[in-house]
Protein backbone atom coordinates (compact mmCIF):
# COMPACT_ATOMS: atom_id res chain seq x y z
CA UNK A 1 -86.35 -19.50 -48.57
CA UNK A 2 -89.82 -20.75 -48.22
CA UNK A 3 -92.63 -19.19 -46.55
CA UNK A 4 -92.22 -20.67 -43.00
CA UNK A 5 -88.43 -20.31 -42.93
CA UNK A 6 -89.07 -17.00 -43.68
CA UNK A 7 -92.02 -16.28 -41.16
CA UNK A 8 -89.87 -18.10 -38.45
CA UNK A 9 -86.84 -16.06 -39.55
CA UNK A 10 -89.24 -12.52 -39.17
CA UNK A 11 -90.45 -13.97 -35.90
CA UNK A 12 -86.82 -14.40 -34.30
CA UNK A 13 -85.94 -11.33 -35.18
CA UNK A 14 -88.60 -9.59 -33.78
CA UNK A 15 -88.20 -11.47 -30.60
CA UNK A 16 -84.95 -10.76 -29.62
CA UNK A 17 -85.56 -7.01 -30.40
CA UNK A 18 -88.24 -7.10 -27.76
CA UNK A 19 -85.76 -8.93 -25.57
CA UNK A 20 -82.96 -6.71 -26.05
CA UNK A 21 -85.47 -3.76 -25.40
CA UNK A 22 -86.64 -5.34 -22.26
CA UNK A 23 -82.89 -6.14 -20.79
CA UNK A 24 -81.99 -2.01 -22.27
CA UNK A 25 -85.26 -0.90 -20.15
CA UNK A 26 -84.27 -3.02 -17.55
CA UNK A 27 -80.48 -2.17 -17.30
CA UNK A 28 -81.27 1.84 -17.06
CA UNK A 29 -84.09 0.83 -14.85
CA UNK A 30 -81.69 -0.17 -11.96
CA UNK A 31 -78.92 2.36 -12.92
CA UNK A 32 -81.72 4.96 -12.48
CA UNK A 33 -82.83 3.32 -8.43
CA UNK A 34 -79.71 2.93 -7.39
CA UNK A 35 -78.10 6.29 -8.61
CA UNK A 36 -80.80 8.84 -8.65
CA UNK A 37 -78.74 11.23 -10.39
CA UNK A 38 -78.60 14.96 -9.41
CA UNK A 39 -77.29 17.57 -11.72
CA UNK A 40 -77.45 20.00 -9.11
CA UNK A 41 -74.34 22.30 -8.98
CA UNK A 42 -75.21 25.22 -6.84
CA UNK A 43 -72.83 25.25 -3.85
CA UNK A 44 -69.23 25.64 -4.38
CA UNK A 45 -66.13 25.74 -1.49
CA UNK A 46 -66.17 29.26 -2.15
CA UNK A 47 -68.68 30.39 0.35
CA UNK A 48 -66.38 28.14 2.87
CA UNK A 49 -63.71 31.19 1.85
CA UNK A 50 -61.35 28.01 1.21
CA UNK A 51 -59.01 28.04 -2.36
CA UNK A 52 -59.92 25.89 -4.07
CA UNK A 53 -59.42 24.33 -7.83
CA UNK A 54 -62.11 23.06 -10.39
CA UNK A 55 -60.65 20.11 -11.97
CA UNK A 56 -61.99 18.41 -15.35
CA UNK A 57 -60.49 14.69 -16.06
CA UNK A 58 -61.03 13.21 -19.36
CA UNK A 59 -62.40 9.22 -18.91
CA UNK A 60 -63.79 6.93 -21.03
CA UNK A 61 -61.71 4.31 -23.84
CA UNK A 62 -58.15 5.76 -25.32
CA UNK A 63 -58.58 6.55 -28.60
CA UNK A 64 -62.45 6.86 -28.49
CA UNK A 65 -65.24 9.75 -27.10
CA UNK A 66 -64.60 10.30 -24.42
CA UNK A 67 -66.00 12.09 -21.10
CA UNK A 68 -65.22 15.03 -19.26
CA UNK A 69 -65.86 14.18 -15.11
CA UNK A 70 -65.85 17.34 -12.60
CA UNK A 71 -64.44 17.37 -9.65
CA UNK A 72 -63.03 19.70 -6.58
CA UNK A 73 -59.58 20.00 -5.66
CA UNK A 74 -59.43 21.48 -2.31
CA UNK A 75 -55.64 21.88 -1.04
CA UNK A 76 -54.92 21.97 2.79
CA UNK A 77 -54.24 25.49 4.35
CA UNK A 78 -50.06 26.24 3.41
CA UNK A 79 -49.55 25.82 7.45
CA UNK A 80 -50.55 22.14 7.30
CA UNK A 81 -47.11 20.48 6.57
CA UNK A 82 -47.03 17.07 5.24
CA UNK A 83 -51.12 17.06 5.25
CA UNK A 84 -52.50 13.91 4.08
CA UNK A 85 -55.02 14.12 1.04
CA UNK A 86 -58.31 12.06 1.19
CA UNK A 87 -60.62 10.91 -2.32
CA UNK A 88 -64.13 11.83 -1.62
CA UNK A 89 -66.50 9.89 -3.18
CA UNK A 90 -70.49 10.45 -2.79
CA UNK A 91 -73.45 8.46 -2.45
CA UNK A 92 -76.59 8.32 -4.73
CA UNK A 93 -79.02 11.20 -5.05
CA UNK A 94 -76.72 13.91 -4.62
CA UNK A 95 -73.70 15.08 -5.81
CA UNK A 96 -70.34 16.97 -4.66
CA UNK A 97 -72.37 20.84 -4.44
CA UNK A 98 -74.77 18.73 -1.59
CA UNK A 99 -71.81 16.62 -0.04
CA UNK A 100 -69.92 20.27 0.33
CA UNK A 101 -70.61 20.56 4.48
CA UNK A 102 -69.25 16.91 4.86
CA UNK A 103 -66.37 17.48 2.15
CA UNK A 104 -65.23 20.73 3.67
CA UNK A 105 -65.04 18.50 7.27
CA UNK A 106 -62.31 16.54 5.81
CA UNK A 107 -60.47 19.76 5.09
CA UNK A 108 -60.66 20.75 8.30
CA UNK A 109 -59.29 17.97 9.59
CA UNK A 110 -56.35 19.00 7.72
CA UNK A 111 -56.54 17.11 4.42
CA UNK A 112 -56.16 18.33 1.23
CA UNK A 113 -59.62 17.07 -0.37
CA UNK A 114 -60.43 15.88 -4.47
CA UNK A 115 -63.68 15.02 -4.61
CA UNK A 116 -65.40 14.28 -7.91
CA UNK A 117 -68.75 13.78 -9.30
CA UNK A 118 -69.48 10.69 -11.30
CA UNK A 119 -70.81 11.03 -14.50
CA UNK A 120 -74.48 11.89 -14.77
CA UNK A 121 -73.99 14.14 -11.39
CA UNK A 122 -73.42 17.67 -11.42
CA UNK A 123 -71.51 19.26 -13.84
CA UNK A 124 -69.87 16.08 -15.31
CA UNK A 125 -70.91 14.24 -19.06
CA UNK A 126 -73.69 11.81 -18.81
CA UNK A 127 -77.03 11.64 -18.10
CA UNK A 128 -77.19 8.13 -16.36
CA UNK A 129 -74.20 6.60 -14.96
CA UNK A 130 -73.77 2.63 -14.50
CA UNK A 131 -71.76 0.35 -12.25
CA UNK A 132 -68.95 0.03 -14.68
CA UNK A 133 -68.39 4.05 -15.39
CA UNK A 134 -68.36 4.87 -11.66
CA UNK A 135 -65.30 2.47 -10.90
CA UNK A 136 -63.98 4.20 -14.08
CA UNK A 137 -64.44 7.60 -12.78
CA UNK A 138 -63.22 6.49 -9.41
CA UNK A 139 -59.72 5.28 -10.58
CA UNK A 140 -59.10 8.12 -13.03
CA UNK A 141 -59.37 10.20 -9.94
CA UNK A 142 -57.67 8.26 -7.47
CA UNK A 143 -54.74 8.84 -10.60
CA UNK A 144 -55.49 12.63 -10.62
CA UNK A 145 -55.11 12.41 -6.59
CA UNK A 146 -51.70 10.98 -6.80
CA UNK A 147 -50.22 13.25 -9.55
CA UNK A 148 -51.55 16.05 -7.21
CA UNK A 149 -50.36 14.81 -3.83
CA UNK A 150 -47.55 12.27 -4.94
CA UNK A 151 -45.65 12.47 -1.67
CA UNK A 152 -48.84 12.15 0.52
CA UNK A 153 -50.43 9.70 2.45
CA UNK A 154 -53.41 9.23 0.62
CA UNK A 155 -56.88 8.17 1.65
CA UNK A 156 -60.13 6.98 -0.02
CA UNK A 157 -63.27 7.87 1.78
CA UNK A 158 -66.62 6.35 0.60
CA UNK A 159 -70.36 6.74 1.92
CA UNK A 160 -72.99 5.28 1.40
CA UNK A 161 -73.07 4.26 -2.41
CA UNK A 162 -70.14 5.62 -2.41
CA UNK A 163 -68.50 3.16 -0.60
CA UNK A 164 -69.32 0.49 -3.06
CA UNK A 165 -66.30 2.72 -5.51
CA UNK A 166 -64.07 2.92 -2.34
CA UNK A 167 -64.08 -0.55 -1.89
CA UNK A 168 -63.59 -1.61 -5.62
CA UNK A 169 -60.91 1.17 -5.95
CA UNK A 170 -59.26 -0.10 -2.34
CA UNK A 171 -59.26 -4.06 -3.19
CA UNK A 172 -57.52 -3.12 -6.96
CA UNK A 173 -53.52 -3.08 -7.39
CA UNK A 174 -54.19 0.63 -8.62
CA UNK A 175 -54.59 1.69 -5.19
CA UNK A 176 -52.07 -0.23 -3.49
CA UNK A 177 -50.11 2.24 -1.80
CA UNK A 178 -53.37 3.96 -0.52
CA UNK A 179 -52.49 4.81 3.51
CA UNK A 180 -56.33 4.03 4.37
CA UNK A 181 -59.84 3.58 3.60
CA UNK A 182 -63.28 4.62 5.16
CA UNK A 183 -66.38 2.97 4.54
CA UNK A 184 -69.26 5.33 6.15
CA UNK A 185 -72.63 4.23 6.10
CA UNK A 186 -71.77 1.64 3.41
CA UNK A 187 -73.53 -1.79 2.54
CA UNK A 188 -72.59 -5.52 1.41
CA UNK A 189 -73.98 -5.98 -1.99
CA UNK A 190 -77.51 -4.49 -4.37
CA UNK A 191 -78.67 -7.92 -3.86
CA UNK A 192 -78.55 -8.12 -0.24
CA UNK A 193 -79.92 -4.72 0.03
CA UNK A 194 -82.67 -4.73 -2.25
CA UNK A 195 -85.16 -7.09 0.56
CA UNK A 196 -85.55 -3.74 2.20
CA UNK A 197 -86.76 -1.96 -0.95
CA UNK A 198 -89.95 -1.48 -2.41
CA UNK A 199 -88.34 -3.62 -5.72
CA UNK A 200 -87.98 -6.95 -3.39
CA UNK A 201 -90.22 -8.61 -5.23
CA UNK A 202 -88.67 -8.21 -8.47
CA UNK A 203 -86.49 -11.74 -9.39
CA UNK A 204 -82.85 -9.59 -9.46
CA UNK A 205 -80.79 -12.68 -10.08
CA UNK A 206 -82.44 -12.80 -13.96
CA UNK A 207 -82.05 -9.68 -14.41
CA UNK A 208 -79.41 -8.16 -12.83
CA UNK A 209 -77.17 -5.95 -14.28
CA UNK A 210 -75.60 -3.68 -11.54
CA UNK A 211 -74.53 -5.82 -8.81
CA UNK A 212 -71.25 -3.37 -6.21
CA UNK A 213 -70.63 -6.54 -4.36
CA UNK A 214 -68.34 -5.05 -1.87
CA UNK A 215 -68.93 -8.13 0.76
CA UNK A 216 -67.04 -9.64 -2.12
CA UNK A 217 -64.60 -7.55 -2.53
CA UNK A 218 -63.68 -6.91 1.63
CA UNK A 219 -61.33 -9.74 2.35
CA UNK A 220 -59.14 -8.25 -0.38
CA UNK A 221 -58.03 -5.13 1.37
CA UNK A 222 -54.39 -4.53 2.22
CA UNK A 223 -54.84 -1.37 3.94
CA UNK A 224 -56.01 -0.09 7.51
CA UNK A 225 -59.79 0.33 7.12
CA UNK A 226 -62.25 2.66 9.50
CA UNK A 227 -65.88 1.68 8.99
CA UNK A 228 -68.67 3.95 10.82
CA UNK A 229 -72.42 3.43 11.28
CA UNK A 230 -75.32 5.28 12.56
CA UNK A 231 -77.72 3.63 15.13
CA UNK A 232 -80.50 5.33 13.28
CA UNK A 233 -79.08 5.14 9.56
CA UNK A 234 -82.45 4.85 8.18
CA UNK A 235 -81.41 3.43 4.37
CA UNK A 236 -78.63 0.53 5.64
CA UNK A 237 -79.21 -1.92 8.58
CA UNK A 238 -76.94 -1.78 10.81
CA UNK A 239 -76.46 -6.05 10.17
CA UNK A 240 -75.63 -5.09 7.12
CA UNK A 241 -72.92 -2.74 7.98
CA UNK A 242 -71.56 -5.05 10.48
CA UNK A 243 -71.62 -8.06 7.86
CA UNK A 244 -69.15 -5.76 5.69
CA UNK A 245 -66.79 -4.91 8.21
CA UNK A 246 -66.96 -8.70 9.42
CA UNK A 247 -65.58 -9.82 6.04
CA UNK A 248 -62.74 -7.22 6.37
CA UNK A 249 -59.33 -8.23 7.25
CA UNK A 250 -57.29 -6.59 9.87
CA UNK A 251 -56.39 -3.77 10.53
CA UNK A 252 -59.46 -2.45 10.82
CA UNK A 253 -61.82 -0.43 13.12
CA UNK A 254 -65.52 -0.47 14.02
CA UNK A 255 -67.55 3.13 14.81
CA UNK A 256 -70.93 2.84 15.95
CA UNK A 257 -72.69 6.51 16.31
CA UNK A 258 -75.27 6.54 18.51
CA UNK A 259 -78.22 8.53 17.60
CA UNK A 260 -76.59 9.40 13.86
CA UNK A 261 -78.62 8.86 10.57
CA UNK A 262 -77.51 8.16 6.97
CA UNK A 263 -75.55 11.38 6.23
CA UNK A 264 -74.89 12.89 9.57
CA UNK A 265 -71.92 11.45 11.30
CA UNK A 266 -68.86 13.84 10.18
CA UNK A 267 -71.69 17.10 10.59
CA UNK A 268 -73.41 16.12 13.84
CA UNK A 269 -70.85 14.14 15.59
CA UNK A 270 -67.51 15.98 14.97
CA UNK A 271 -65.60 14.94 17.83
CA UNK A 272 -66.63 10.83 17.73
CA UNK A 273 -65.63 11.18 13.62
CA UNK A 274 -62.99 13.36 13.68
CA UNK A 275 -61.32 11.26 16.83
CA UNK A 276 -61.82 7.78 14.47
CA UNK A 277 -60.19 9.86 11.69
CA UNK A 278 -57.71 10.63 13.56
CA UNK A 279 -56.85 6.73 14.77
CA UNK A 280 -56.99 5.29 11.31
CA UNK A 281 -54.65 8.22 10.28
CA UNK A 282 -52.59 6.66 13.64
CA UNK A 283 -53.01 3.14 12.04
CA UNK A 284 -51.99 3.48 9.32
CA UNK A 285 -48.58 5.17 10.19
CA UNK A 286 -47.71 1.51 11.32
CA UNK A 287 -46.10 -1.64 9.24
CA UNK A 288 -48.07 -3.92 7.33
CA UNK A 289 -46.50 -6.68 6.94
CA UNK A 290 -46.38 -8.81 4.21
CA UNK A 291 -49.99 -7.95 2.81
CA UNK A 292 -50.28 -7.46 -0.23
CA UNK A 293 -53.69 -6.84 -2.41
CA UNK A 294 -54.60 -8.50 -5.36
């Protein structure tokens, strides 16, 4: 090998080191915006005075290391016969111990209630979770849902960030014979959302790595859907929201909150959620005809 092969050899090398450095950096970079991962793990539905179960799932490849993910299982009160059971899953910044107010509304609505915490949030593995672990987490508990309510209707209820994993998880043959799904305070895509960051300046489609393209993913549905929106949500437009439940198919219903923000609607405004709850739990009691998702 002379001397030049040998410096351009060196010099190739030590490029795409830098480059795979930069796409690594760049990768956890959005991971870390979009999830803002809490470990916080302080609240519990004990001071609710409600039973209720912690659960740990295993995820991650067969045969490999793998992960243990925390979650809640909350069982309706013995009275509630036939209760339906509802998947929570959470938005970004804060995990199940700071969703426990809005959690503990679904139970008393009457469902019995899993709700987990990705990894990298609360007391699951992981420091930093990604695009393609959250879907993971999502379906391994949308299996631990079913082994624990098997005769159930079940639900999937998303917000925010969260809604992103309801909608993947909803539009996927695993969750097929899911009754319903609600999208609350939920958005189209990263890239549509990120013009109303501070990052819109950055050129995502080079580097993009973490993309919950749920406008994408809407038409697929096969299931009665309930989507609900603040007027004041101050993180997602409210065009944005609409766009989403645009590119749903039917059945499907529309709940605009007037005077809600981001996190509020099941807390503040009881009776408007609780009454939309109640329809899509109506809804989906009826046929649905030949749909079927793929």
């Amino acid at each position: 090998m002379t001397r030049r092969t040998l410096f351009s050899a060196l010099a190739a090398v030590v490029l795409a080191s830098v480059m795979l450095a930069a796409c690594t950096s760049l990768d956890d970079f959005q991971r870390q915006v979009i999830f803002r991962p809490s470990k916080d793990a302080g609240r519990t539905p004990a001071e609710y005075q409600v039973k209720f179960e912690d659960v740990w799932l295993k995820v991650g490849p067969s045969g490999g290391a793998q992960d243990k993910l925390h979650a809640w299982w909350i069982p309706a009160n013995k009275s509630q016969t036939n209760a339906p059971a509802a998947l929570y899953l959470h938005g970004a910044g804060f995990g199940i111990s700071a969703n426990l107010p809005r959690i503990m509304k679904l139970h008393d609505e009457g469902f019995s209630v899993l709700a987990i915490d990705y990894r990298g949030f609360g007391k699951s593995d992981g420091e930093l979770p990604s695009e393609e672990t959250a879907y993971e987490d999502s379906h391994a508990a949308w299996a631990e849902l079913t082994r624990r309510a098997p005769t159930s209707k079940r639900y999937i209820y998303g917000h925010s960030l969260g809604g992103a994993m309801a909608m993947e998880l909803a539009s996927s043959p695993n969750a097929k014979d899911a009754a319903g799904l609600v999208m609350e305070s939920a958005f189209t895509s990263v890239s549509e959302m990120q013009q109303f960051t501070a990052y819109k300046w950055i050129p995502l489609a080079i580097v993009q790595t973490q993309y919950f393209d749920s406008l994408a993913k809407a038409p697929k549905l096969c299931m009665p859907t309930l989507f609900m929106h603040g007027s004041n949500d101050y993180r997602i437009p409210l065009d944005i929201a609409k766009k989403l439940f645009a590119a749903a198919p039917e059945p499907k219903r529309w709940l605009l909150v007037e005077g809600a923000r981001h996190v509020d609607i099941p807390t503040r405004y009881t009776p408007q959620w609780s009454a939309a709850m109640g329809e899509l739990v109506a809804l989906s009691a009826q046929p649905r005809g030949n749909c079927t998702s793929s």
